[in-house]
Protein backbone atom coordinates (compact mmCIF):
# COMPACT_ATOMS: atom_id res chain seq x y z
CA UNK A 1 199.70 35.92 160.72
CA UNK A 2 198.97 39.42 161.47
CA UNK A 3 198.55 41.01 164.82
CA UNK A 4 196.14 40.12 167.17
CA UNK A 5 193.65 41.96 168.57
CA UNK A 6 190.54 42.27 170.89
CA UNK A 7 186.64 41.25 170.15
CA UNK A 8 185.14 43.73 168.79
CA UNK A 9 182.51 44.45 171.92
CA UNK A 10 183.18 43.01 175.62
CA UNK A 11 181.86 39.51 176.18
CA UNK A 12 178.91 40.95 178.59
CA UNK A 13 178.75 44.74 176.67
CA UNK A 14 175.27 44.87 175.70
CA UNK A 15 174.66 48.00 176.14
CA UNK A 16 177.05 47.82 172.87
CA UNK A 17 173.97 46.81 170.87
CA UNK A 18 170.75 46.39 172.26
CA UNK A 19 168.72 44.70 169.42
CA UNK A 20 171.22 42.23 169.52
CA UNK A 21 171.02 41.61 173.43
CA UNK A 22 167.49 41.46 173.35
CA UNK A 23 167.92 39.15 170.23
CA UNK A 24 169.91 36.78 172.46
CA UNK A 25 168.47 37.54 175.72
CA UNK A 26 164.80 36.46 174.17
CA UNK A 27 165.71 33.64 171.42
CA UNK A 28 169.53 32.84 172.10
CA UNK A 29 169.01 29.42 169.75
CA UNK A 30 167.60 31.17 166.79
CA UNK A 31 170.70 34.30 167.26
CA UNK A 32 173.16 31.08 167.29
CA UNK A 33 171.53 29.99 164.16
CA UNK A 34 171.76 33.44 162.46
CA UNK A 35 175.05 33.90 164.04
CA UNK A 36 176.18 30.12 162.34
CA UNK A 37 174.81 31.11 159.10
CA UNK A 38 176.69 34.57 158.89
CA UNK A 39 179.62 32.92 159.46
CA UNK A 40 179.30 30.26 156.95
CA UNK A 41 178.51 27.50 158.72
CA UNK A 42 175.40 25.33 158.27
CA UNK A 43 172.53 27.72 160.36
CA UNK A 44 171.47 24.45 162.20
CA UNK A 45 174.78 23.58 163.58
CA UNK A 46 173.83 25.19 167.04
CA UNK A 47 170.92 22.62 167.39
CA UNK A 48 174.17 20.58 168.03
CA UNK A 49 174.19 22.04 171.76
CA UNK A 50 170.62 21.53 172.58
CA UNK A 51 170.36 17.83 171.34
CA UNK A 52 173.90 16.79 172.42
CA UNK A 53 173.85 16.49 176.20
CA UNK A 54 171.07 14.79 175.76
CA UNK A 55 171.95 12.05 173.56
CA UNK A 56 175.25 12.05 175.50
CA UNK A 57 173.74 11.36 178.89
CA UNK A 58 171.62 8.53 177.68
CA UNK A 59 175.13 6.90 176.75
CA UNK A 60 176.58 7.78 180.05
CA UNK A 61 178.71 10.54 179.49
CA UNK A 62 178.43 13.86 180.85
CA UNK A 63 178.84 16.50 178.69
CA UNK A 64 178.61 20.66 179.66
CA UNK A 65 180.82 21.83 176.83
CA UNK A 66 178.29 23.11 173.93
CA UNK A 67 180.00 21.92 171.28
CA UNK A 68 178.85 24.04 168.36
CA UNK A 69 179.25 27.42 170.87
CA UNK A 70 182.69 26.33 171.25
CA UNK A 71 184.01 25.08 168.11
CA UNK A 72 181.96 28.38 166.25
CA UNK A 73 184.03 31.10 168.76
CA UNK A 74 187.32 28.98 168.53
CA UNK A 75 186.80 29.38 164.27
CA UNK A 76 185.78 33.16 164.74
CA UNK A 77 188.80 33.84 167.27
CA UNK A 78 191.35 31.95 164.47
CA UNK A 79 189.98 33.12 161.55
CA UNK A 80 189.74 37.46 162.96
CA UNK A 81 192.46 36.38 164.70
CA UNK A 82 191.19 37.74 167.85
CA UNK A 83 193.01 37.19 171.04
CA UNK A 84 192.18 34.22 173.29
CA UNK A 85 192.89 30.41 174.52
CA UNK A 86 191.38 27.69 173.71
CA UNK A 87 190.95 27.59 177.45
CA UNK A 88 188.98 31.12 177.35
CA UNK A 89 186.68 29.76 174.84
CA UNK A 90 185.63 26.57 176.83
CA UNK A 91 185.13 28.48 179.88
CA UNK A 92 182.87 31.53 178.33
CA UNK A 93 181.54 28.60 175.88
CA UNK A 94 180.03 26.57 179.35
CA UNK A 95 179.04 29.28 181.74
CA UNK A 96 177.97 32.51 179.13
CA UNK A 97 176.71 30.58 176.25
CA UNK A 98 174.13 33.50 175.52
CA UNK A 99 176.61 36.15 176.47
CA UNK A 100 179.13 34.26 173.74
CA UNK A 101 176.53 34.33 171.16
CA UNK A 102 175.94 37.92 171.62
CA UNK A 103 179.34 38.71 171.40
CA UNK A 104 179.97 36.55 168.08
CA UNK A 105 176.99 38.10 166.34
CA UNK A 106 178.50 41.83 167.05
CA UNK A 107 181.67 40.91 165.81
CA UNK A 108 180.07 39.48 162.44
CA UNK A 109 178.14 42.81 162.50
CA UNK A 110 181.47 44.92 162.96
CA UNK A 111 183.25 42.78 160.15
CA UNK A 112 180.54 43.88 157.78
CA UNK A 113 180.90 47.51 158.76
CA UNK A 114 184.61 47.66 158.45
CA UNK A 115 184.35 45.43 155.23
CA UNK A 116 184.32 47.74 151.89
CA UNK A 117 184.59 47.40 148.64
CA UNK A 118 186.59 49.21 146.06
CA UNK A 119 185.58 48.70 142.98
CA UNK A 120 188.43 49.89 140.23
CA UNK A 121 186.83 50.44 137.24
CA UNK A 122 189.18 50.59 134.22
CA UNK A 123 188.97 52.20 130.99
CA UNK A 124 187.34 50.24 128.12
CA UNK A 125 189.54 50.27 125.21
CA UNK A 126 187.62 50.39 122.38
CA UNK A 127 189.13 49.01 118.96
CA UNK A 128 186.90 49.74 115.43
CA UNK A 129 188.32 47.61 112.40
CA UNK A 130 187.03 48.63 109.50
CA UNK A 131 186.33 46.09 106.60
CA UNK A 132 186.12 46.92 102.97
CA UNK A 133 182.91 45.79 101.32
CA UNK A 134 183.98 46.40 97.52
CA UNK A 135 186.24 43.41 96.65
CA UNK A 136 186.80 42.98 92.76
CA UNK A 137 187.47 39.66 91.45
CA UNK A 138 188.69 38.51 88.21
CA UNK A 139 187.66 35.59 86.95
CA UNK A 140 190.34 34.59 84.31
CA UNK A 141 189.74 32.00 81.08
């Protein structure tokens, strides 16, 4: 594992990228959908946290915890390997949802920045073979 290090943007910097806070501020579920489809997860897994506390109150049990915000930062955190708890992500997760989605989308957007590709491109080694067309046959008796 290499070294970890910090989110890309602050969890409430904004000011960072506008178009995305006003992306968040204005449709937060459809930037948790983009942002859950740029990560490679299925872009309707954030529906998850709308329907869920929902379904789990009519059984009884409370639930604040959005599960797709959390499970979605924890990934992004591992898999950047960002610093963090598991504790962190619960706590931003339940009280700055939006401001969590925000922040995930500008680190996807800063991962596709920093990503670039090399392409090596090798010399093509180029072989001729040369057939003879004349063959002579004898046909003996």
């Amino acid at each position: 594992m290499g070294k970890t290090k910090n989110w890309s943007s602050g969890l409430c910097s904004c000011c960072a990228d506008i178009n995305t806070c006003c992306y968040g501020f204005w449709c937060c579920p459809c930037l948790a959908c983009n942002v859950a489809g740029n990560f490679g997860e299925n872009s309707c897994l954030p529906v998850c946290d709308v329907l869920s506390p929902a379904v789990f109150a009519a059984c009884g049990i409370p639930l604040c915890v959005p599960p797709a915000a959390l499970s979605l930062r924890s990934a992004m955190r591992n898999k950047y390997d960002i610093k963090g708890s598991l504790c962190n992500d619960i706590v931003v997760s339940c009280f700055c949802v939006c401001c969590s989605w925000c922040q995930m989308h500008r680190q996807l957007k800063h991962k596709d920045k920093k990503e670039t590709e090399v392409v090596h491109k090798q010399p093509q080694t180029v072989i001729n073979l040369q057939t003879s067309t004349s063959t002579s046959m004898s046909v003996g008796k």
